[in-house]
C-alpha atoms as a PDB file:
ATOM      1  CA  UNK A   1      68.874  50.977 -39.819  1.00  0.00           C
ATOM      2  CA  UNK A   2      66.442  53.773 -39.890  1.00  0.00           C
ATOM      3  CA  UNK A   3      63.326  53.575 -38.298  1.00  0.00           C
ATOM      4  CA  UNK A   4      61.611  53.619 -42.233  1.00  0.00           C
ATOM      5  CA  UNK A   5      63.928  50.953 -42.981  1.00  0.00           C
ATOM      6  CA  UNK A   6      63.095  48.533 -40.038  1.00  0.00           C
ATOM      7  CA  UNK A   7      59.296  49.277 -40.889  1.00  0.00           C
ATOM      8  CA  UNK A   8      59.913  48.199 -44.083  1.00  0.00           C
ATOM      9  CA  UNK A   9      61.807  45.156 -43.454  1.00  0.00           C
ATOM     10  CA  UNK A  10      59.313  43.849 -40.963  1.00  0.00           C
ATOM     11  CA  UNK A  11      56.472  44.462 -43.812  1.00  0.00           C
ATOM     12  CA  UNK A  12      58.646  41.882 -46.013  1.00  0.00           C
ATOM     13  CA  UNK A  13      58.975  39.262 -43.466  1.00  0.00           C
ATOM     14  CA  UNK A  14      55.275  39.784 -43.158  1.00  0.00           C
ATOM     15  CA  UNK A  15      54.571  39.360 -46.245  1.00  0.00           C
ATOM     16  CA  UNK A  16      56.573  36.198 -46.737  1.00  0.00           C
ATOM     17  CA  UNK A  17      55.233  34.829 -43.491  1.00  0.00           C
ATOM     18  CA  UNK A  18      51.239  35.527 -45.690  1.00  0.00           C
ATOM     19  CA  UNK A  19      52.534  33.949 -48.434  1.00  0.00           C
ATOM     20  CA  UNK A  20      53.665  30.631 -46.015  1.00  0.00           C
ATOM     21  CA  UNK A  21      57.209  30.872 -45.827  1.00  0.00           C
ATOM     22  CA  UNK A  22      58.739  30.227 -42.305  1.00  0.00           C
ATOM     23  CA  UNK A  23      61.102  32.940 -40.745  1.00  0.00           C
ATOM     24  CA  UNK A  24      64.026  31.197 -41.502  1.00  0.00           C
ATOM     25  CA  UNK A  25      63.755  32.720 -45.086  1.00  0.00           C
ATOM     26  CA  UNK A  26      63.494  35.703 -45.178  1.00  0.00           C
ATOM     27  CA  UNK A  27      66.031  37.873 -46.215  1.00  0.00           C
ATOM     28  CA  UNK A  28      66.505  39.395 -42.872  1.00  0.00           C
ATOM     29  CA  UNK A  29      67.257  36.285 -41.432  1.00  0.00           C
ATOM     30  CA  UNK A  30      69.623  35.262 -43.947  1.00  0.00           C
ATOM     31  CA  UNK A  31      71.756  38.309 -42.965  1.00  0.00           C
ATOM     32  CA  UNK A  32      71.536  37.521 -39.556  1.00  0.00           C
ATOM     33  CA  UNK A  33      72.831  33.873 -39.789  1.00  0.00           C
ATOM     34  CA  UNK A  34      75.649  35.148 -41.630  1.00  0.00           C
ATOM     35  CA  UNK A  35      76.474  37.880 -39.201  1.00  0.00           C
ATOM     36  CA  UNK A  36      76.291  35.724 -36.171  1.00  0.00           C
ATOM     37  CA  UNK A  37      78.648  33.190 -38.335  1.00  0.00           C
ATOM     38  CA  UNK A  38      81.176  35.685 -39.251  1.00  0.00           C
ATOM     39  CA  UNK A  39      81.627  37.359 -35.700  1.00  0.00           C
ATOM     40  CA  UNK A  40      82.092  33.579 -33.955  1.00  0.00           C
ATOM     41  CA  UNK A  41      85.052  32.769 -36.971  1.00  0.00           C
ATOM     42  CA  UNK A  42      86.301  36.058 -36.376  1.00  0.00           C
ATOM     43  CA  UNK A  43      86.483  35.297 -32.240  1.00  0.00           C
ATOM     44  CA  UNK A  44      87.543  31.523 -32.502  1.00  0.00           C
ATOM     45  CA  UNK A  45      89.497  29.094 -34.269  1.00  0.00           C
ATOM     46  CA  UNK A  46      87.742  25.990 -34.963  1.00  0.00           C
ATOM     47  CA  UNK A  47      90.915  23.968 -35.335  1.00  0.00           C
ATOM     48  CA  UNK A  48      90.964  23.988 -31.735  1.00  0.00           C
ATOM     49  CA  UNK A  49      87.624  21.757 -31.732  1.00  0.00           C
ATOM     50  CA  UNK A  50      88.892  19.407 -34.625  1.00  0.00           C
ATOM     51  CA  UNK A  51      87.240  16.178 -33.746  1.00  0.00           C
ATOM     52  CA  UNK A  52      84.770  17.505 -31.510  1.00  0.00           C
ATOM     53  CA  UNK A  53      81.477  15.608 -32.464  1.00  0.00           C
ATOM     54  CA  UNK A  54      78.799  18.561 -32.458  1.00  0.00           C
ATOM     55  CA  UNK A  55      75.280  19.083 -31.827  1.00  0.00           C
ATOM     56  CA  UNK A  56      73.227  21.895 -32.772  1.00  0.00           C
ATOM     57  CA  UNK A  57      69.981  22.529 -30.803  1.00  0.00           C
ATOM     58  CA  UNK A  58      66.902  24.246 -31.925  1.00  0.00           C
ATOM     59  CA  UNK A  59      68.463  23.818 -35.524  1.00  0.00           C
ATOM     60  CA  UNK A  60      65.257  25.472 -37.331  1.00  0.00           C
ATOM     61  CA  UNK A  61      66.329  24.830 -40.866  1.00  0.00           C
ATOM     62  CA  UNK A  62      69.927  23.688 -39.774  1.00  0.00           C
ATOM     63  CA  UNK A  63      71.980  26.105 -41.527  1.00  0.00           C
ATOM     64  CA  UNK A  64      74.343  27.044 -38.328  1.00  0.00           C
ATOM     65  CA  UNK A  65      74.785  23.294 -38.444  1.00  0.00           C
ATOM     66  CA  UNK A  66      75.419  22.926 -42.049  1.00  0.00           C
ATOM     67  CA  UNK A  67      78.619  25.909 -41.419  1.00  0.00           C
ATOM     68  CA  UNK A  68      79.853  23.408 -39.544  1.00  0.00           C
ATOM     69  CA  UNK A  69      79.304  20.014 -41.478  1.00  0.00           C
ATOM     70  CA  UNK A  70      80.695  22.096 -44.394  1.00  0.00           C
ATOM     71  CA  UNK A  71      83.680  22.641 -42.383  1.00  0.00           C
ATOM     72  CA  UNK A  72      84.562  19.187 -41.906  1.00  0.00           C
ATOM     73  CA  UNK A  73      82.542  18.870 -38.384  1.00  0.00           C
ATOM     74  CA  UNK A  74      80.853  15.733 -37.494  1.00  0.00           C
ATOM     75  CA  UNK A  75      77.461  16.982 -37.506  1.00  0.00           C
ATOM     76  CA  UNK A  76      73.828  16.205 -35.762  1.00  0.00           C
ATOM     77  CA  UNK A  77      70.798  18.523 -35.750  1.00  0.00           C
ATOM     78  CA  UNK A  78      68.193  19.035 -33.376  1.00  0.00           C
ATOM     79  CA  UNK A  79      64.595  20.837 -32.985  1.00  0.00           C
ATOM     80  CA  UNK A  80      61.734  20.215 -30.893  1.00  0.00           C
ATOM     81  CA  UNK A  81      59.073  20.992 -34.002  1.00  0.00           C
ATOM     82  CA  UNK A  82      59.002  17.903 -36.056  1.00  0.00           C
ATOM     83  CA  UNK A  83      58.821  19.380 -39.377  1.00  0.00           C
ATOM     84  CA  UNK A  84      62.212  20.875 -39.644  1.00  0.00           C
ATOM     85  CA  UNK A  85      63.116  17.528 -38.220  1.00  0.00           C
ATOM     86  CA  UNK A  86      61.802  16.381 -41.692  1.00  0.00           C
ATOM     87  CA  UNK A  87      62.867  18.658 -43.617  1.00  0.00           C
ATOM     88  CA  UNK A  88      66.685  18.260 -42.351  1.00  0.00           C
ATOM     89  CA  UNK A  89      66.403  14.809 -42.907  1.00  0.00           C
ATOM     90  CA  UNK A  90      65.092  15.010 -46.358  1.00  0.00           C
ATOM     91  CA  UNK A  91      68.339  16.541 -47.463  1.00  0.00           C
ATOM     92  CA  UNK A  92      70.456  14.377 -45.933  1.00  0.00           C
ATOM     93  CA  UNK A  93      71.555  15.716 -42.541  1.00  0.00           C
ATOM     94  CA  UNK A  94      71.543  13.615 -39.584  1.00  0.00           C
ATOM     95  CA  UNK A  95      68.536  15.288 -37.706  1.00  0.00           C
ATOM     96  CA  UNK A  96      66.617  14.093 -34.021  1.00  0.00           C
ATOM     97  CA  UNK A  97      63.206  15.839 -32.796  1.00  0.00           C
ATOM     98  CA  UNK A  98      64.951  17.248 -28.947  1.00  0.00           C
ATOM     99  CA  UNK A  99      62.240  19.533 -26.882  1.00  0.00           C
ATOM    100  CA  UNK A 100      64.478  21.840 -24.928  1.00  0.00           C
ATOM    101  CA  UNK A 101      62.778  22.114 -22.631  1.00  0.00           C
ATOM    102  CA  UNK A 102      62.902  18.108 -21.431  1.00  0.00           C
ATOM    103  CA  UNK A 103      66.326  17.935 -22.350  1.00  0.00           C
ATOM    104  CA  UNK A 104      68.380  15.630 -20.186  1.00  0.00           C
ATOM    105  CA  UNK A 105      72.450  14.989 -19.865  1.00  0.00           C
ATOM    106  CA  UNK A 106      71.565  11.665 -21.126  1.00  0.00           C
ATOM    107  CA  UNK A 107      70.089  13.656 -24.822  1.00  0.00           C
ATOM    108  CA  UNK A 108      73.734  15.211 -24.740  1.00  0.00           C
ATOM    109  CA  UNK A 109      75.982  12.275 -24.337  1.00  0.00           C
ATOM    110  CA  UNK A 110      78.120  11.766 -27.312  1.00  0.00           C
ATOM    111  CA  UNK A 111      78.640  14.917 -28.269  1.00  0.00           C
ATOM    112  CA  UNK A 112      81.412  17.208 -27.183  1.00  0.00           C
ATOM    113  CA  UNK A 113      80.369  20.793 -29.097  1.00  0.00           C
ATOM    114  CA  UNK A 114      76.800  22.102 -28.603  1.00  0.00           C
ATOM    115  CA  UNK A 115      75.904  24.912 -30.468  1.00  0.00           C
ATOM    116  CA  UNK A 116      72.771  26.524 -29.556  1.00  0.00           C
ATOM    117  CA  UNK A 117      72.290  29.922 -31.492  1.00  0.00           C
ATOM    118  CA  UNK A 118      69.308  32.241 -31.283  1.00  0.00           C
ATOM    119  CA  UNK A 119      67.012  29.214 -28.983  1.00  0.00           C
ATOM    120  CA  UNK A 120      68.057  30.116 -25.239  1.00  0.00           C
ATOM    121  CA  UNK A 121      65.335  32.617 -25.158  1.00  0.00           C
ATOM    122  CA  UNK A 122      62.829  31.039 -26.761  1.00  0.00           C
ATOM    123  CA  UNK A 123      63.036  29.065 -23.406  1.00  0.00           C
ATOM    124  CA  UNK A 124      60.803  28.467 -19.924  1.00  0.00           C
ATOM    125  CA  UNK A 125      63.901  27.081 -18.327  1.00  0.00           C
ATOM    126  CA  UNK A 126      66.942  28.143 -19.891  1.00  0.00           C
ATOM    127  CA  UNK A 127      68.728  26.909 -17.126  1.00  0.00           C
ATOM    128  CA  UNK A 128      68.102  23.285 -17.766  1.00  0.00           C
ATOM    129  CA  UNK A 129      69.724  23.163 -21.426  1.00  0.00           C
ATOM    130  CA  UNK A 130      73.153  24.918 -19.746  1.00  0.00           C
ATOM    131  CA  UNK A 131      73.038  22.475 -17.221  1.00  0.00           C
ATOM    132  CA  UNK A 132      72.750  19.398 -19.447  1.00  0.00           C
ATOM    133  CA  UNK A 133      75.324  21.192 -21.235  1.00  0.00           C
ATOM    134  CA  UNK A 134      77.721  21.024 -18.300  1.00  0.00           C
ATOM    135  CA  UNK A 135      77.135  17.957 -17.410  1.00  0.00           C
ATOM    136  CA  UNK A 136      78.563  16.690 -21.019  1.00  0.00           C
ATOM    137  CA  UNK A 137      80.134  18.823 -23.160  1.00  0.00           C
ATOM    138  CA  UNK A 138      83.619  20.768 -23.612  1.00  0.00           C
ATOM    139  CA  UNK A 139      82.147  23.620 -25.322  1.00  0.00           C
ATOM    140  CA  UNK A 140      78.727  25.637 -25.826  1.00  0.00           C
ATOM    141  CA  UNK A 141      78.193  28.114 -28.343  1.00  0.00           C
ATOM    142  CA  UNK A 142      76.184  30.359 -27.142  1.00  0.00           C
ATOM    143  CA  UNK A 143      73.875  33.025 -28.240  1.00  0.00           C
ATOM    144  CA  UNK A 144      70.801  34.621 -27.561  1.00  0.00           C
ATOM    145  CA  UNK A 145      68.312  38.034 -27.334  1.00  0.00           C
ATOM    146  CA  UNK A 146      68.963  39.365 -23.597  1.00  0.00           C
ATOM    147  CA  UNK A 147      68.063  42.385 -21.265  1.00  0.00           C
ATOM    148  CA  UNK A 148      69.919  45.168 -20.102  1.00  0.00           C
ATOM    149  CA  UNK A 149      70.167  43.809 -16.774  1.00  0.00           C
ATOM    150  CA  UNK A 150      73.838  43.814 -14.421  1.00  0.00           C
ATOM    151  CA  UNK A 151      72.467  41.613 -11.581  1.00  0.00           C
ATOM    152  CA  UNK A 152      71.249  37.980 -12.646  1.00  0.00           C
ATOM    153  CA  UNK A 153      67.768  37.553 -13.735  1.00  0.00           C
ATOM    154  CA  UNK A 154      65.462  35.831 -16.093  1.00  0.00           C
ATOM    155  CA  UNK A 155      62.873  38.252 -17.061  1.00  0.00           C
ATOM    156  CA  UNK A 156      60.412  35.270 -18.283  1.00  0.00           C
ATOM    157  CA  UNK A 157      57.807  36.848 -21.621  1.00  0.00           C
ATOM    158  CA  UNK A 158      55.399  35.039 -23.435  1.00  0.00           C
ATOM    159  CA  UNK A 159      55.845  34.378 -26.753  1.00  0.00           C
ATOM    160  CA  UNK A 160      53.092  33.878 -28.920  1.00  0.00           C
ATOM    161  CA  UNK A 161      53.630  32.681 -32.321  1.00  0.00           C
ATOM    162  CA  UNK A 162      51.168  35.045 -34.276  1.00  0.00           C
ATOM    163  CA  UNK A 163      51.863  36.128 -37.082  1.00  0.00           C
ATOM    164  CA  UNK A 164      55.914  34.714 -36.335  1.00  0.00           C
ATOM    165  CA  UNK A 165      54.143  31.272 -37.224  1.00  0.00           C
ATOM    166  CA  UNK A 166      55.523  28.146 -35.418  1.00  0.00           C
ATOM    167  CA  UNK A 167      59.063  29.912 -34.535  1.00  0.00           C
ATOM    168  CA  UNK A 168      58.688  30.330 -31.278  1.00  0.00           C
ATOM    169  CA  UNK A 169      58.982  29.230 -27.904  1.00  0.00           C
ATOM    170  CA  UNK A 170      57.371  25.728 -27.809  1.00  0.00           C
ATOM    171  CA  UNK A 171      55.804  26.480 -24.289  1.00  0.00           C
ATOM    172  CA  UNK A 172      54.419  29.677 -25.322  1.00  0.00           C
ATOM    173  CA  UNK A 173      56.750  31.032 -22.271  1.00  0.00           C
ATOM    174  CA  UNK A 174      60.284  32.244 -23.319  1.00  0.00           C
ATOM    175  CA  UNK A 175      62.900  34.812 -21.289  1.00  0.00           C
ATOM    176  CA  UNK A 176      65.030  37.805 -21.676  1.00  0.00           C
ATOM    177  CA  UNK A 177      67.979  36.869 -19.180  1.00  0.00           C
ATOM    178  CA  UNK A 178      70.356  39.390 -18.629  1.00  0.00           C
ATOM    179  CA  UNK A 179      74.116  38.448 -19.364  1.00  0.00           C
ATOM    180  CA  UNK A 180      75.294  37.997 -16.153  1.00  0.00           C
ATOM    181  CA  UNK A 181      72.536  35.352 -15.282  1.00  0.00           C
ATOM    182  CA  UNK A 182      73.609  33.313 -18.201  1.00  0.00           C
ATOM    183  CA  UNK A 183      77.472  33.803 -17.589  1.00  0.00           C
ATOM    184  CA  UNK A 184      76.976  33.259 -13.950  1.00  0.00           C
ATOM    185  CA  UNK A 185      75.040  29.772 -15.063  1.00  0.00           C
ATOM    186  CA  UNK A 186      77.249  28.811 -16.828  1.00  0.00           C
ATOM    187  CA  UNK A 187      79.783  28.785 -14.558  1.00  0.00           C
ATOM    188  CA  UNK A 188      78.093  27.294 -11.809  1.00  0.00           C
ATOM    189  CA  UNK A 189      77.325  24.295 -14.221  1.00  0.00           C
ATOM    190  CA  UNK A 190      81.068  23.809 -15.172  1.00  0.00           C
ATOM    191  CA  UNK A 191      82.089  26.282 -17.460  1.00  0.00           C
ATOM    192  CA  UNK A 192      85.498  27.627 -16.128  1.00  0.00           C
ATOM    193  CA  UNK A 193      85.959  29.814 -18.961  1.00  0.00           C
ATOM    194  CA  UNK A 194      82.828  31.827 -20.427  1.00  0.00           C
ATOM    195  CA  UNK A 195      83.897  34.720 -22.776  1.00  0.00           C
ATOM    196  CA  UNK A 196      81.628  37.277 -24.433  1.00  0.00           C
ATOM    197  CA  UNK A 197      82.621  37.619 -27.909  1.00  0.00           C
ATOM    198  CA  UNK A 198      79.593  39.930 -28.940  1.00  0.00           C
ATOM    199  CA  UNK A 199      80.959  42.805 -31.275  1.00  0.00           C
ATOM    200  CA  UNK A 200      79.673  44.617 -34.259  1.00  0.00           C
ATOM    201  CA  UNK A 201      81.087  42.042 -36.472  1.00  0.00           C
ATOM    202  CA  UNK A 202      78.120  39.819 -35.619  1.00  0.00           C
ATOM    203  CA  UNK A 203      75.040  43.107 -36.438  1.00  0.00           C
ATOM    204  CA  UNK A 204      72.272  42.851 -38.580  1.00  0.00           C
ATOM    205  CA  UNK A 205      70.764  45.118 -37.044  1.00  0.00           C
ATOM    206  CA  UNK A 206      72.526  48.285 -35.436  1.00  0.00           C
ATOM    207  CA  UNK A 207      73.088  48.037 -32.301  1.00  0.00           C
ATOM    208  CA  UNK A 208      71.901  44.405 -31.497  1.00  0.00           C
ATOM    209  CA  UNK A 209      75.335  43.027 -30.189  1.00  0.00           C
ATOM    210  CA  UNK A 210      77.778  46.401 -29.510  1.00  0.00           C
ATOM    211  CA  UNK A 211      75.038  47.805 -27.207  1.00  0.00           C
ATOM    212  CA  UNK A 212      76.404  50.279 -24.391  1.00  0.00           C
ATOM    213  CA  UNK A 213      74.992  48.712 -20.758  1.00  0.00           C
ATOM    214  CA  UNK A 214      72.238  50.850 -19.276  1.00  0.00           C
ATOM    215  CA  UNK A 215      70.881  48.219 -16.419  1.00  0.00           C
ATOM    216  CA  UNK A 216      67.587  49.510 -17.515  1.00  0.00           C
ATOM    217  CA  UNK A 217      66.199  46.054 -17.821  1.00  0.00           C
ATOM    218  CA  UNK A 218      64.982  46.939 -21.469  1.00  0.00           C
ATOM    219  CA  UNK A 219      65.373  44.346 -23.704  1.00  0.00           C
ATOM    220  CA  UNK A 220      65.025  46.277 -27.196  1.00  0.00           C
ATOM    221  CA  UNK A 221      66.421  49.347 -28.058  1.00  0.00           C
ATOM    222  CA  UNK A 222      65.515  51.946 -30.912  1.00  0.00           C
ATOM    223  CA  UNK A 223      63.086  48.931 -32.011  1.00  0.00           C
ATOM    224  CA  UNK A 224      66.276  46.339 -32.074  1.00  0.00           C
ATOM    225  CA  UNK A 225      66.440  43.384 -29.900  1.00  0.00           C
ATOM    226  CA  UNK A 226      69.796  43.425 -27.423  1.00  0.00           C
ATOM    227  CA  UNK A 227      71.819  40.069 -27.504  1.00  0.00           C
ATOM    228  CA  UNK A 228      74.862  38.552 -27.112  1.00  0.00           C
ATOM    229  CA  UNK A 229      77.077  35.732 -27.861  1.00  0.00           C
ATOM    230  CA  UNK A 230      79.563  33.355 -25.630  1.00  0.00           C
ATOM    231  CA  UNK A 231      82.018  30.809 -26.249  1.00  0.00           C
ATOM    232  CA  UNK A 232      81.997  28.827 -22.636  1.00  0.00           C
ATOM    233  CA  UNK A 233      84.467  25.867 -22.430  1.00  0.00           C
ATOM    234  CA  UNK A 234      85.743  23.339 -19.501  1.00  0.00           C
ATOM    235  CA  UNK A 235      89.212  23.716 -18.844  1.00  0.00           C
ATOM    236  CA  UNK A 236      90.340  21.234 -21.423  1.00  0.00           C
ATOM    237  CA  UNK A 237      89.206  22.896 -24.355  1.00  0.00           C
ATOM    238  CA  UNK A 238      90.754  25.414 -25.767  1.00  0.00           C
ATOM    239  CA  UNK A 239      89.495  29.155 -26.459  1.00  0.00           C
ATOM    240  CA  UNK A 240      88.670  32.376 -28.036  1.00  0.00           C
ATOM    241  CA  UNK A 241      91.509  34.290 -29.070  1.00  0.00           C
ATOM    242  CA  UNK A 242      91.786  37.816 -26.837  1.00  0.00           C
END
């Protein structure tokens, strides 16, 4: 996307977010949900996880959650902000208010699939939701906004809602880590097998998930945010194809 074209796109958002609607619908983040979707179904097939019971954290309006319950998934959202809570619940998905950052093995238990897309970074301590997740579950879907970073680190931001609205981290504190502090965490909380399955399939914007490694610690680039995406599993689950 041209740099015209992002400026344009961000006025949109901006204008939707004037006129009251939430992130979650605008356009560009339509695209992106899809995107993300398509890339994990083109990585993974589900009918490995048939039965799993899942739970999807930091939910938003639940639509990653609802790919799932469409898909014949026993389903459960979560969000720390009680109004999407509500608003999950008021069209009949099973919904809980979980803050993230409080989140226990105990919140966990029950479930066997978490799926946390696009909420790592809006955390403090990302390292306490991927140790819960160890603790618990067979598999974590995971993906998140990163830096360009090769040795592990966290690279803690602050992220103020503004003009975002209530979308953000709930601490006002989230992080950039680079991938090999969340693949390297996730292994040391009993992961044994943590594959990155970020490719262009999974763009919305240029560049966001086939980015070349610079380890210049930037965490945009060309005015796109750098992430990634992981399917980590305990050694009785089975995996991404290769």
């Amino acid at each position: 996307m041209s740099r015209l074209g992002r400026a344009l796109l961000t006025a949109r958002i901006l204008a939707d977010r004037l006129r009251g609607k939430p992130i979650f619908e605008s356009p560009h983040y339509r695209e992106s949900e899809l995107t993300r979707l398509a890339n994990l179904f083109a990585h993974v097939d589900l009918g490995w996880w048939k039965g799993m019971r899942v739970l999807e954290v930091g939910a938003g309006f639940g639509r990653f959650g609802d790919a799932f319950h469409h898909l014949g998934f026993d389903v459960t959202s979560s969000d720390g902000r009680p109004e999407y809570v509500q608003r999950m619940a008021a069209r009949g998905r099973r919904a809980f208010r979980l803050d993230l950052e409080e989140v226990t093995p105990q919140d966990l238990a029950g479930y066997d699939l978490v799926l946390a897309f696009g909420v790592l970074y809006h955390l403090k301590n990302p390292a306490r939701l991927i140790d819960a997740c160890g603790k618990t579950v067979e598999v974590l879907l995971l993906e998140t906004a990163v830096s360009d970073k090769s040795e592990p680190v966290l690279n803690p931001v602050p992220e103020s809602t503004g003009w975002l609205g209530p979308d953000q981290a709930l601490s006002g504190v989230g992080c950039r880590p680079s991938p090999s502090w969340v693949e390297t965490h996730a292994r040391a909380s009993g992961f044994t097998r943590v594959t990155d399955i970020s490719s262009p399939i999974a763009n919305w914007d240029v560049g966001a998930f086939d980015w070349k490694p610079r380890d210049s610690g930037e965490a945009r680039r060309e005015g796109v945010n750098l992430r990634k995406m992981w399917v980590c599993e305990k050694t009785s689950a089975r995996g991404p194809t290769q």
